[in-house]
N, C-alpha and C. Protein backbone atom coordinates (compact mmCIF):
# COMPACT_ATOMS: atom_id res chain seq x y z
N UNK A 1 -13.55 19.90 33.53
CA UNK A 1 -14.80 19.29 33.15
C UNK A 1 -15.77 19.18 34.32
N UNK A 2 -15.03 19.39 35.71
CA UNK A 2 -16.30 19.11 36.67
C UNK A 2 -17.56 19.97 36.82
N UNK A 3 -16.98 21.47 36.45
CA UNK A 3 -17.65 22.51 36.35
C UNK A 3 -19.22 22.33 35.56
N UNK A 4 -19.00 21.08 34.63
CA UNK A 4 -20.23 20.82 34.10
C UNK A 4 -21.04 19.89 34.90
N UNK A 5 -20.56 19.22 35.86
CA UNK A 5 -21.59 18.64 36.46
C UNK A 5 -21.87 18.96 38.14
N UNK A 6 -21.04 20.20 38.14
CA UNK A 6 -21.61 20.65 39.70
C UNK A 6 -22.76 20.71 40.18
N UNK A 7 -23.86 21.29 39.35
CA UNK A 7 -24.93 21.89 39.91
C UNK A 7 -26.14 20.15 39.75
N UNK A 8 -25.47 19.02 39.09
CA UNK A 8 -26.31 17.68 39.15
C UNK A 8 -26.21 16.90 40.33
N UNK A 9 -27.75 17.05 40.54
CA UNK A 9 -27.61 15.90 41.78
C UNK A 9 -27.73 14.68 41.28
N UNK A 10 -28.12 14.19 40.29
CA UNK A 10 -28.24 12.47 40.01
C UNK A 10 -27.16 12.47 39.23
N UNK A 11 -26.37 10.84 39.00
CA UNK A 11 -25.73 10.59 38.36
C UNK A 11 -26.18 10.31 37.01
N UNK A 12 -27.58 10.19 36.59
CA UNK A 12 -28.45 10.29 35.59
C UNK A 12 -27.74 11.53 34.44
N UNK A 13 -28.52 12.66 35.11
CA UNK A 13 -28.19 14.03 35.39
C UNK A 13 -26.88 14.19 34.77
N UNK A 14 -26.05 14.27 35.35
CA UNK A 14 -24.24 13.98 35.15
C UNK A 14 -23.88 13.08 34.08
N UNK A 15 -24.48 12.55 33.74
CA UNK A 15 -24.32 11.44 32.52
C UNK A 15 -24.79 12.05 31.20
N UNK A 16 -26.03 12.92 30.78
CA UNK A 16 -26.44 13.28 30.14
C UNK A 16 -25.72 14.49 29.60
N UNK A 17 -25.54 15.18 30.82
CA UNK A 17 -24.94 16.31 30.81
C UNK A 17 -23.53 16.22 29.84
N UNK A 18 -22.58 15.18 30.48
CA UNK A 18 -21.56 14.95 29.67
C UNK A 18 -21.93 14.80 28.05
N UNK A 19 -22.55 13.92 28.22
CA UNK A 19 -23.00 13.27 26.91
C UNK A 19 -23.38 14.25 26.18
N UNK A 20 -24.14 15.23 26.43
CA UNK A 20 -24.52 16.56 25.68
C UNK A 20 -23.37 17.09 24.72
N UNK A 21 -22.70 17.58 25.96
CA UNK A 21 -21.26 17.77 25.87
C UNK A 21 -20.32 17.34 24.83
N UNK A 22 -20.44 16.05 25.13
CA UNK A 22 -19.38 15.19 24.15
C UNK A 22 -19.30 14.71 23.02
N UNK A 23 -20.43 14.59 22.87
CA UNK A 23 -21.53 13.61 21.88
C UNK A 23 -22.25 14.67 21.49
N UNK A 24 -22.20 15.32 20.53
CA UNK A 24 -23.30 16.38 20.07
C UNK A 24 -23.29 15.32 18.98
N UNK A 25 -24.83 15.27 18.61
CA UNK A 25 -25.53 14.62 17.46
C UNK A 25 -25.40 15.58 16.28
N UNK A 26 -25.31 17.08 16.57
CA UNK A 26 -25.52 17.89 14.88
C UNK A 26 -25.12 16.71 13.78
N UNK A 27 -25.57 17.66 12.62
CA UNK A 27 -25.99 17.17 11.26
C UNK A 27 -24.02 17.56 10.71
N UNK A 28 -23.64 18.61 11.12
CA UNK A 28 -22.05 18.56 10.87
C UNK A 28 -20.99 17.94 11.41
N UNK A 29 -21.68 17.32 12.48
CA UNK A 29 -20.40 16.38 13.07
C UNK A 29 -20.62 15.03 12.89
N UNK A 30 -22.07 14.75 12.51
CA UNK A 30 -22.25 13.40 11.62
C UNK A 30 -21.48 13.60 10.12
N UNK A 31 -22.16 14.26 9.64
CA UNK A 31 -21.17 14.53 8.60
C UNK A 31 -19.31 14.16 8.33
N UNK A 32 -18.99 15.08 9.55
CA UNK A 32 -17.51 14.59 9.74
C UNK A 32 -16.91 13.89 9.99
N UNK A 33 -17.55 12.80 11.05
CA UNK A 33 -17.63 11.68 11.26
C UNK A 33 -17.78 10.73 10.08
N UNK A 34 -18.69 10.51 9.40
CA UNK A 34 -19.01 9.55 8.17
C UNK A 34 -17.91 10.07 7.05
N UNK A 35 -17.70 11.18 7.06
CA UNK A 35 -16.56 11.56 5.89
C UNK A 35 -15.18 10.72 6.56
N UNK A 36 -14.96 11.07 7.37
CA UNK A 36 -13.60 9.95 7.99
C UNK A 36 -13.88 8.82 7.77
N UNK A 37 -14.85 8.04 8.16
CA UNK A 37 -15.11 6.79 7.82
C UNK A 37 -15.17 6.33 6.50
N UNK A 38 -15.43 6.98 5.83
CA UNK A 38 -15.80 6.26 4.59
C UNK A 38 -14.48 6.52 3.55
N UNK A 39 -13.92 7.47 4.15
CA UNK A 39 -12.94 7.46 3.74
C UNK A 39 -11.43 7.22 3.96
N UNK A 40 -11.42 6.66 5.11
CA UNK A 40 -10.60 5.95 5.45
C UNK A 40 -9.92 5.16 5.30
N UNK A 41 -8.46 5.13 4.46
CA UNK A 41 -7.47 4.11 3.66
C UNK A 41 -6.29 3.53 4.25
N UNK A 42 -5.52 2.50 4.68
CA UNK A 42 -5.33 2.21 5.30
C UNK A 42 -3.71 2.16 4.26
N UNK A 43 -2.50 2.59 5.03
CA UNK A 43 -1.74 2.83 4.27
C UNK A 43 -0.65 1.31 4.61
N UNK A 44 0.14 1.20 3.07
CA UNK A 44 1.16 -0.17 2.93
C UNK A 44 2.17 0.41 4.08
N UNK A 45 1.91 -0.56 5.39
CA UNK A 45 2.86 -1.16 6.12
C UNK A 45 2.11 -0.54 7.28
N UNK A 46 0.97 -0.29 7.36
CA UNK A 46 0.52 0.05 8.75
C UNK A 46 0.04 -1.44 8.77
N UNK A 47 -0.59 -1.95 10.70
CA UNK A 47 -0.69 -3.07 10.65
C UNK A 47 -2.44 -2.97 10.89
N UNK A 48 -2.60 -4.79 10.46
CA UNK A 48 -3.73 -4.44 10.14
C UNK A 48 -4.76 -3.96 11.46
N UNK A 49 -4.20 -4.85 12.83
CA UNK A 49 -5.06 -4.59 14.30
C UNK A 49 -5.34 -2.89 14.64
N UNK A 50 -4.22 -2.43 14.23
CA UNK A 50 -4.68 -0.54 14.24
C UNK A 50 -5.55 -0.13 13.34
N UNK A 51 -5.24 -0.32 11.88
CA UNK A 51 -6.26 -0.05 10.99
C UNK A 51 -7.78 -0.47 11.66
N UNK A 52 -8.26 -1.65 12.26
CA UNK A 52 -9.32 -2.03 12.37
C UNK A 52 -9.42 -1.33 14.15
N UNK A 53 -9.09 -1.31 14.64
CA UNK A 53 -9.48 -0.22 15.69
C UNK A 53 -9.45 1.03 15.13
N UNK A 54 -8.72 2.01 14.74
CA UNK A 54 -9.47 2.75 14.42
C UNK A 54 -10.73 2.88 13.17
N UNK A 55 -11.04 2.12 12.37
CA UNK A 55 -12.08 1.82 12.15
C UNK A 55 -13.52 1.58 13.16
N UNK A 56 -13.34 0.72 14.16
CA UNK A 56 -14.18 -0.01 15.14
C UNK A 56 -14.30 2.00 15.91
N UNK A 57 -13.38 2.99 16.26
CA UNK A 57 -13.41 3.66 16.99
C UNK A 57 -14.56 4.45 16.46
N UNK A 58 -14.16 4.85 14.87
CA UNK A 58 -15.16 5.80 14.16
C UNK A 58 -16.55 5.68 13.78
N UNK A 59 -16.86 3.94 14.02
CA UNK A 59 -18.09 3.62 14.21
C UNK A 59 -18.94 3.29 15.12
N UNK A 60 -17.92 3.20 16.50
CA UNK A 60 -18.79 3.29 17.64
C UNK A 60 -18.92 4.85 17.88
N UNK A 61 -18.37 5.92 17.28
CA UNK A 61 -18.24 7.15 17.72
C UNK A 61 -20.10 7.56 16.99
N UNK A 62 -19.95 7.18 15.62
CA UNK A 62 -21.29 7.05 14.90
C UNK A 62 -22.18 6.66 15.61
N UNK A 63 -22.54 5.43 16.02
CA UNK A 63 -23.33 4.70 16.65
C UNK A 63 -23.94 5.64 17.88
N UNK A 64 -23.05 6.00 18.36
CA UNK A 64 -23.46 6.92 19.53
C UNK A 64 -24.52 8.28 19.69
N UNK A 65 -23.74 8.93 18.29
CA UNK A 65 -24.50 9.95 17.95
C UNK A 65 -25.92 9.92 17.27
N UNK A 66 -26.11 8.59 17.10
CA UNK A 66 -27.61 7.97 16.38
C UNK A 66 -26.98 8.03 15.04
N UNK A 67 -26.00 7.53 14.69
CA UNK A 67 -25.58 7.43 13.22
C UNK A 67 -25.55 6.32 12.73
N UNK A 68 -25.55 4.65 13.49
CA UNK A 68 -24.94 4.11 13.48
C UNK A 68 -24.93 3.19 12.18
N UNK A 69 -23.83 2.82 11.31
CA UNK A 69 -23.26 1.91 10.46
C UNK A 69 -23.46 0.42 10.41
N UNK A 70 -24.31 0.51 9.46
CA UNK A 70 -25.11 -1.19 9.18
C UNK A 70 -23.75 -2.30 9.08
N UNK A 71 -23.65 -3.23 9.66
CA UNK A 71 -22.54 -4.18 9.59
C UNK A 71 -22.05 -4.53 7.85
N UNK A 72 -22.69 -4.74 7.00
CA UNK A 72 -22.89 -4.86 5.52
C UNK A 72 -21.99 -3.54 5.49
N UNK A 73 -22.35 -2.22 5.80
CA UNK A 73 -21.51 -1.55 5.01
C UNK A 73 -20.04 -1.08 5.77
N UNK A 74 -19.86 -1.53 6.79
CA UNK A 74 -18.60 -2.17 7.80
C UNK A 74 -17.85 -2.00 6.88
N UNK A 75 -18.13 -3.97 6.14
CA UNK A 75 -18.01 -5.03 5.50
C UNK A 75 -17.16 -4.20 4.25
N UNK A 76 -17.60 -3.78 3.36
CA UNK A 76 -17.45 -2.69 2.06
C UNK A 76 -16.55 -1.88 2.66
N UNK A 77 -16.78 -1.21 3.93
CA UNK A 77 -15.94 0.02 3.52
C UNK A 77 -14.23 -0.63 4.04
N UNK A 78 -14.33 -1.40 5.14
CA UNK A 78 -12.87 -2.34 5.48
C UNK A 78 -12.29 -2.36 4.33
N UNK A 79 -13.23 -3.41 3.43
CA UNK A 79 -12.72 -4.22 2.20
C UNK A 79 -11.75 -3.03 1.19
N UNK A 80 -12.89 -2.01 1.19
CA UNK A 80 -12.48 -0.98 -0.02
C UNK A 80 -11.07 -0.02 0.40
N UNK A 81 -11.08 -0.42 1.66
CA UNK A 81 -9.83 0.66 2.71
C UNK A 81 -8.36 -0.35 2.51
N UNK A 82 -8.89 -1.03 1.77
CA UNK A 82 -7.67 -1.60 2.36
C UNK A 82 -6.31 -1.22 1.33
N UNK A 83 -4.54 -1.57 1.70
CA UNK A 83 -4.12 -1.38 0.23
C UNK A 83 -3.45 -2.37 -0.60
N UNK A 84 -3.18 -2.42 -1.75
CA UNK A 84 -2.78 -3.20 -2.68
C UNK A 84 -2.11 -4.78 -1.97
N UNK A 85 -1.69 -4.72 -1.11
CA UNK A 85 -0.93 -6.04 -0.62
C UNK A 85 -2.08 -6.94 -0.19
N UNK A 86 -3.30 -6.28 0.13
CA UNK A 86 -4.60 -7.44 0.44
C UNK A 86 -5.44 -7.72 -0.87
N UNK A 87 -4.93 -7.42 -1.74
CA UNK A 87 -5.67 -7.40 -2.89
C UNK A 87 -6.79 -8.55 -2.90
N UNK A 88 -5.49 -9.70 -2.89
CA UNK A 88 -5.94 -11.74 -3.44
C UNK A 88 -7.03 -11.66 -1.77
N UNK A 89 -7.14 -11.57 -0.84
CA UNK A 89 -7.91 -12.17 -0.04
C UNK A 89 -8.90 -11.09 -0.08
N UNK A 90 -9.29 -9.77 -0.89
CA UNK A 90 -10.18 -8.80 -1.01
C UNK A 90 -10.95 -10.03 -1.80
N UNK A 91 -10.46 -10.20 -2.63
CA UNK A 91 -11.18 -10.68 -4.10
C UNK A 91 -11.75 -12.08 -3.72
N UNK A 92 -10.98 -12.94 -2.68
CA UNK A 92 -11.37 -13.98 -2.29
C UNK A 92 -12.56 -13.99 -0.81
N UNK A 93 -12.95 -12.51 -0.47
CA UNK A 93 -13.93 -12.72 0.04
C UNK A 93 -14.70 -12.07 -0.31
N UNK A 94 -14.40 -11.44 -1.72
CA UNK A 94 -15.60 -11.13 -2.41
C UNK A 94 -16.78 -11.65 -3.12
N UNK A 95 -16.14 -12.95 -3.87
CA UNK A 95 -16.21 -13.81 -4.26
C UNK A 95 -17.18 -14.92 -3.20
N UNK A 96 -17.17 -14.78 -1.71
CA UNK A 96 -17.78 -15.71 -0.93
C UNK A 96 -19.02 -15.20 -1.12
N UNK A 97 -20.19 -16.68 -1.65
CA UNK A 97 -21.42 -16.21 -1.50
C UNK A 97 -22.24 -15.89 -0.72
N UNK A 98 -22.11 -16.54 0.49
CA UNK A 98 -23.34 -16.01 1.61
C UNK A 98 -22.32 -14.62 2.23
N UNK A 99 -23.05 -14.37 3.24
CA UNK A 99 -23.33 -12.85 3.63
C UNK A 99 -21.73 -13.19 4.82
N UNK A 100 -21.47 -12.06 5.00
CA UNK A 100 -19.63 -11.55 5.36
C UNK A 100 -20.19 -11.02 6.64
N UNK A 101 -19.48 -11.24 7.51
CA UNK A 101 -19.37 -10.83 8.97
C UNK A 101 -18.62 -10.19 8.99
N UNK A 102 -18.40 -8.96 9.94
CA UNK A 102 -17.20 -8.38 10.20
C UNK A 102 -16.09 -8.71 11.02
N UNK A 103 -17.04 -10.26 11.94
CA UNK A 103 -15.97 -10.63 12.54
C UNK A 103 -15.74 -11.46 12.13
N UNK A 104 -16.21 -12.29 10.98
CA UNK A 104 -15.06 -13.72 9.81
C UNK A 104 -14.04 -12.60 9.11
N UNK A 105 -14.33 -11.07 8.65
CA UNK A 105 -13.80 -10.35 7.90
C UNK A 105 -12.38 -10.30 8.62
N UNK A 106 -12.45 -9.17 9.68
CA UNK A 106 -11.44 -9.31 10.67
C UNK A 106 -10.62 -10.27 11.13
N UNK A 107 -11.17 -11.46 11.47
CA UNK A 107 -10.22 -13.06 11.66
C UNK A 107 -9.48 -12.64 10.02
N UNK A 108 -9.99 -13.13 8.94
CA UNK A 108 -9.38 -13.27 7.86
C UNK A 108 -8.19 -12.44 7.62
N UNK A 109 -8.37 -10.96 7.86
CA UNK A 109 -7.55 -9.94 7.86
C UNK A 109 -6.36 -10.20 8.55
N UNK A 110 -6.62 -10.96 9.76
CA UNK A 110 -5.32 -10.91 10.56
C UNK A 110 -4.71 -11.79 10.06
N UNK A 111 -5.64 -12.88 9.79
CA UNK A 111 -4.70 -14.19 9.25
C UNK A 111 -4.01 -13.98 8.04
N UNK A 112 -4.46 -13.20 7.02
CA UNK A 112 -4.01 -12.99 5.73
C UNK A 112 -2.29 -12.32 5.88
N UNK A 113 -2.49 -11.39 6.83
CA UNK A 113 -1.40 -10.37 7.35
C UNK A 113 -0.22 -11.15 8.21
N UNK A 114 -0.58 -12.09 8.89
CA UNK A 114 0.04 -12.98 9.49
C UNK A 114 0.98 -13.74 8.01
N UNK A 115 0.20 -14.37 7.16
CA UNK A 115 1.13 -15.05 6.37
C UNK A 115 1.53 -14.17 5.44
N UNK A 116 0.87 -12.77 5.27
CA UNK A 116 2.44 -12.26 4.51
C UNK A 116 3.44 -12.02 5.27
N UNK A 117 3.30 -11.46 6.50
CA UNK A 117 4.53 -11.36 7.64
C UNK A 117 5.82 -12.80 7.46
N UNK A 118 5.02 -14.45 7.79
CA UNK A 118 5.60 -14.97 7.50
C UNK A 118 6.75 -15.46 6.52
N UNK A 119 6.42 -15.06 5.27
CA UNK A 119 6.79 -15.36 3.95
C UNK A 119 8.03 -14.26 3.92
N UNK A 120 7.43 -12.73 4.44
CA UNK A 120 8.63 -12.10 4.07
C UNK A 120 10.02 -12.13 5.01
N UNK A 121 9.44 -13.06 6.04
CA UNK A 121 10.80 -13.16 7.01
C UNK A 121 11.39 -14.55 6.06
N UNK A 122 10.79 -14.98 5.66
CA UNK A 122 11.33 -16.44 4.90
C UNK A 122 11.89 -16.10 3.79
N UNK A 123 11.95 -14.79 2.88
CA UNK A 123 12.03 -14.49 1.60
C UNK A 123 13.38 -13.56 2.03
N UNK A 124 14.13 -13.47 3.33
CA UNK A 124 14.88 -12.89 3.67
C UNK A 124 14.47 -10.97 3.98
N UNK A 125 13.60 -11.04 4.48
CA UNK A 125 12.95 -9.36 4.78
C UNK A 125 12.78 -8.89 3.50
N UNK A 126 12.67 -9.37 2.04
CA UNK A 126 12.05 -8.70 0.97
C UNK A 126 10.82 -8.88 1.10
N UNK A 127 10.17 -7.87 0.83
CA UNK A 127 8.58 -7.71 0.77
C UNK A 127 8.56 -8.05 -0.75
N UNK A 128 7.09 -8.57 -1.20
CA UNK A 128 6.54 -8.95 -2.51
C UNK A 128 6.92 -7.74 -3.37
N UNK A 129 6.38 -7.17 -3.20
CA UNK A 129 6.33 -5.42 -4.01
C UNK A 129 8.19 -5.10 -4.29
N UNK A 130 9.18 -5.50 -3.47
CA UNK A 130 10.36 -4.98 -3.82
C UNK A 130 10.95 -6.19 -4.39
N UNK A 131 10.70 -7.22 -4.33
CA UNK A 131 10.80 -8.45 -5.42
C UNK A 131 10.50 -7.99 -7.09
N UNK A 132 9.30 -7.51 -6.80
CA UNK A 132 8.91 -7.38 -8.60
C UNK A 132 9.34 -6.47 -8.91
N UNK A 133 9.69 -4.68 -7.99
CA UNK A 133 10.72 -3.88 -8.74
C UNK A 133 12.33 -4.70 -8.89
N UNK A 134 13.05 -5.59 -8.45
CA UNK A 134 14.28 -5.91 -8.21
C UNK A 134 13.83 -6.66 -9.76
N UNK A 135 13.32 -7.72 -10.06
CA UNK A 135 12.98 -8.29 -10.93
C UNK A 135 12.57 -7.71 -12.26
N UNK A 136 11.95 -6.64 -12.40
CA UNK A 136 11.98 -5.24 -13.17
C UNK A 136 12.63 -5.21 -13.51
N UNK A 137 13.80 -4.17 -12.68
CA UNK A 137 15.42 -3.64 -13.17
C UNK A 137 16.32 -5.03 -13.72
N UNK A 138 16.19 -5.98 -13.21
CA UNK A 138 16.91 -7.03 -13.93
C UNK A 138 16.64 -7.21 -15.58
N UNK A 139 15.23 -7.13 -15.83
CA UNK A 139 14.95 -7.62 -17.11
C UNK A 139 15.28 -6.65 -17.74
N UNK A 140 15.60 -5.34 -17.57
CA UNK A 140 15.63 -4.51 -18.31
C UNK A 140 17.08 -4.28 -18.76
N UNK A 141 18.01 -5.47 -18.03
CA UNK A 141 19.60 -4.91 -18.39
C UNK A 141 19.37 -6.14 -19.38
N UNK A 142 20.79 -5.23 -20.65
CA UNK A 142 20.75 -6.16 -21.86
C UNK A 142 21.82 -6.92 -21.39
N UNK A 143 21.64 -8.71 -21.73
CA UNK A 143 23.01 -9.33 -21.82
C UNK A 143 23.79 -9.88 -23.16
N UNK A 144 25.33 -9.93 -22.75
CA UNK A 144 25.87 -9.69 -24.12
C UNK A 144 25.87 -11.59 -24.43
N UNK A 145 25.65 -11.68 -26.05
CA UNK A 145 25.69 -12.68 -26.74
C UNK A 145 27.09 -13.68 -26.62
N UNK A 146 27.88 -12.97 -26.69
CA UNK A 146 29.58 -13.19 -26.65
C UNK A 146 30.10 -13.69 -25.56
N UNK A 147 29.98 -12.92 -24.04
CA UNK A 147 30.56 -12.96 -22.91
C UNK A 147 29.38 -13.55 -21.48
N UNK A 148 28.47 -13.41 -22.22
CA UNK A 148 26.96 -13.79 -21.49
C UNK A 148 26.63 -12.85 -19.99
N UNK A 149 27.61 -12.10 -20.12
CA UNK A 149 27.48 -10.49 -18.72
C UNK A 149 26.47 -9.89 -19.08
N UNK A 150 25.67 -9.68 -18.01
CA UNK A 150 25.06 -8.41 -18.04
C UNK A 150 25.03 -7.05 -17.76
N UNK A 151 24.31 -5.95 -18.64
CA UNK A 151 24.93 -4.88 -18.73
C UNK A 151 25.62 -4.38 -19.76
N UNK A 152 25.81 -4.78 -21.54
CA UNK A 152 26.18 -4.35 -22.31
C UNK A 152 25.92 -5.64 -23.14
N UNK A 153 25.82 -5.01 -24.68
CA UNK A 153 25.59 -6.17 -25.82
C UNK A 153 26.67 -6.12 -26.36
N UNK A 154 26.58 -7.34 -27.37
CA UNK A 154 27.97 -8.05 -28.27
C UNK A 154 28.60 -7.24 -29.06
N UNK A 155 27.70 -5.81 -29.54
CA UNK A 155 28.80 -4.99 -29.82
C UNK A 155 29.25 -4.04 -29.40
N UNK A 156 28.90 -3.76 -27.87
CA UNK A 156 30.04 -3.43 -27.71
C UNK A 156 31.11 -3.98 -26.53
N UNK A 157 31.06 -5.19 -26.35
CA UNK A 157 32.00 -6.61 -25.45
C UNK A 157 33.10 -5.91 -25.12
N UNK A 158 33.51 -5.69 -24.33
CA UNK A 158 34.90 -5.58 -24.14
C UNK A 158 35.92 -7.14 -24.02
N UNK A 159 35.22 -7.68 -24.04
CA UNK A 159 36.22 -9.07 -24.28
C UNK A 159 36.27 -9.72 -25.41
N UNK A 160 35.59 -8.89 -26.53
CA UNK A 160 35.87 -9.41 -27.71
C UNK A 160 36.72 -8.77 -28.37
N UNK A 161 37.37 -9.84 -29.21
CA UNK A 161 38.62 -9.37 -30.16
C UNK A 161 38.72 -8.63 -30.79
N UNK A 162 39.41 -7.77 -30.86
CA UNK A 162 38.96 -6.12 -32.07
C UNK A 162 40.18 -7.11 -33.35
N UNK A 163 38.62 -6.88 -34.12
CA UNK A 163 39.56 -6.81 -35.92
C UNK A 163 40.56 -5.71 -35.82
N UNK A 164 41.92 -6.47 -35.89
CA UNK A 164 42.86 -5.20 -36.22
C UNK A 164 42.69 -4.63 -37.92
N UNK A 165 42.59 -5.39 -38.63
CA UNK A 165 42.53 -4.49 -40.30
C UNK A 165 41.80 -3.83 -40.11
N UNK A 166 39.87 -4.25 -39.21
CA UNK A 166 39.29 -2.75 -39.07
C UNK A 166 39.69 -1.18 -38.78
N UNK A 167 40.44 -1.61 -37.79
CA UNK A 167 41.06 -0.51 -36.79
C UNK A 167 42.23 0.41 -38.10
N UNK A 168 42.72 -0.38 -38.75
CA UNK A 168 43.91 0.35 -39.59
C UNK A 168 43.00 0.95 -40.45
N UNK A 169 41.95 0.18 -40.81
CA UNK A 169 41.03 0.86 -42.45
C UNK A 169 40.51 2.41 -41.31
N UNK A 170 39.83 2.17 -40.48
CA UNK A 170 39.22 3.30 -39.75
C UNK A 170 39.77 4.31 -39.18
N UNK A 171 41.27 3.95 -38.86
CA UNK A 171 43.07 5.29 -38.88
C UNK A 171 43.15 5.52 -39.99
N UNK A 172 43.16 5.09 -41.28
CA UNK A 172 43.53 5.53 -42.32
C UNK A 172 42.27 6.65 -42.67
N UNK A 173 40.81 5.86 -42.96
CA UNK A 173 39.88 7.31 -43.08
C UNK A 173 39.78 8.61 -42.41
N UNK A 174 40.27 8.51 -40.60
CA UNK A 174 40.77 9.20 -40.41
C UNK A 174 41.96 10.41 -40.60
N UNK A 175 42.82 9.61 -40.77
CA UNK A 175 44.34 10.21 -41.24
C UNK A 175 44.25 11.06 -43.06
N UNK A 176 42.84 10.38 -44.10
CA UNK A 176 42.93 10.85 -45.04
C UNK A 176 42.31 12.21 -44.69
N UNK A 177 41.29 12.04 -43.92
CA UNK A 177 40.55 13.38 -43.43
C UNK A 177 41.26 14.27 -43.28
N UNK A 178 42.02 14.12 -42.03
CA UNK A 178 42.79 15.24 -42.14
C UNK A 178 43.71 15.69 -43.27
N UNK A 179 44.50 15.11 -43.85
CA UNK A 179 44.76 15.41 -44.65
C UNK A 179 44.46 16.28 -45.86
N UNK A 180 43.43 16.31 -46.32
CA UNK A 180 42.53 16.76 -47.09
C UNK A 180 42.46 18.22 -46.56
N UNK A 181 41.59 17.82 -45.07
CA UNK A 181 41.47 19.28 -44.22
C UNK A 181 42.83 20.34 -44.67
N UNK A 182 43.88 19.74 -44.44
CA UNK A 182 45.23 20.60 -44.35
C UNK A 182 45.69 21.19 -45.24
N UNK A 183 45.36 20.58 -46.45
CA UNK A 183 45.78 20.92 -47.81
C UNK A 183 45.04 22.10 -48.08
């Protein structure tokens, strides 16, 4: 890289030069820039201090190039990035009437993230989300009337008493069957 600022005598000079360099303003690298940003989703179990630096990175990168990102739409695009586990404090600062900072947004974020952290060390390392599938698969097993186990119904219990006359009437229809067959 020095090669670009050999021939500058001011540090002016050398500054610009880089900046030329580094920072190209085109209309396609704004572009590419704002397409990352705006689309930027923040995936379940990344934390939230990275998510919001690189956020903070892609908009000072904007800013630079003369792009720069009105705090209001910060605000929106954080909110809209975020995933399903921030849902309740999305909605609860949506819901706030006066105007959203990005830095009440951010405090909130961490704090919100902080007490789910808490809860799931208290809930024994289950996260919310594997609670309600565990809770799922439970409701979905049948329990039996008879033995009160779950995992099979009353008819077919293995701890219930088999009618023996059934069993003889149901060998015998058998046994006539064949019979019949043979003849």
């Amino acid at each position: 890289m020095l090669y670009l600022i050999t021939l500058c005598e001011l540090l002016k000079d050398a500054w610009d030069t880089l900046k030329k360099h580094f920072e190209r303003d085109t209309l396609a690298n704004k572009l590419n820039l704002k397409k990352q940003y705006f689309r930027k989703e923040m995936c379940e179990g990344t934390q939230i201090n990275a998510h919001l630096k690189e956020m903070k990175v892609l908009a000072d990168k904007l800013a630079s190039i003369g792009a720069p990102i009105s705090d209001e739409d910060q605000v929106v695009t954080l909110l809209g990035s975020l995933p399903s586990s921030f849902t309740t404090v999305v909605t609860a600062l949506e819901a706030k009437s006066d105007g959203l900072t990005m830095d009440y947004v951010q405090e909130t974020l961490v704090h919100h993230e902080q007490k789910l952290k808490s809860k799931e060390r208290s809930s024994g390392g289950v996260s919310p989300q594997d609670t309600a599938l565990l809770s799922q698969r439970r409701k979905r097993l049948p329990i039996c009337w008879h033995c009160s186990e779950v995992g099979h119904v009353q008819k077919y219990c293995y701890k219930k008493k088999i009618n023996h006359r059934m069993v003889l009437l149901l060998w015998k229809k058998i046994l006539m069957k064949h019979m019949v067959k043979g003849l």
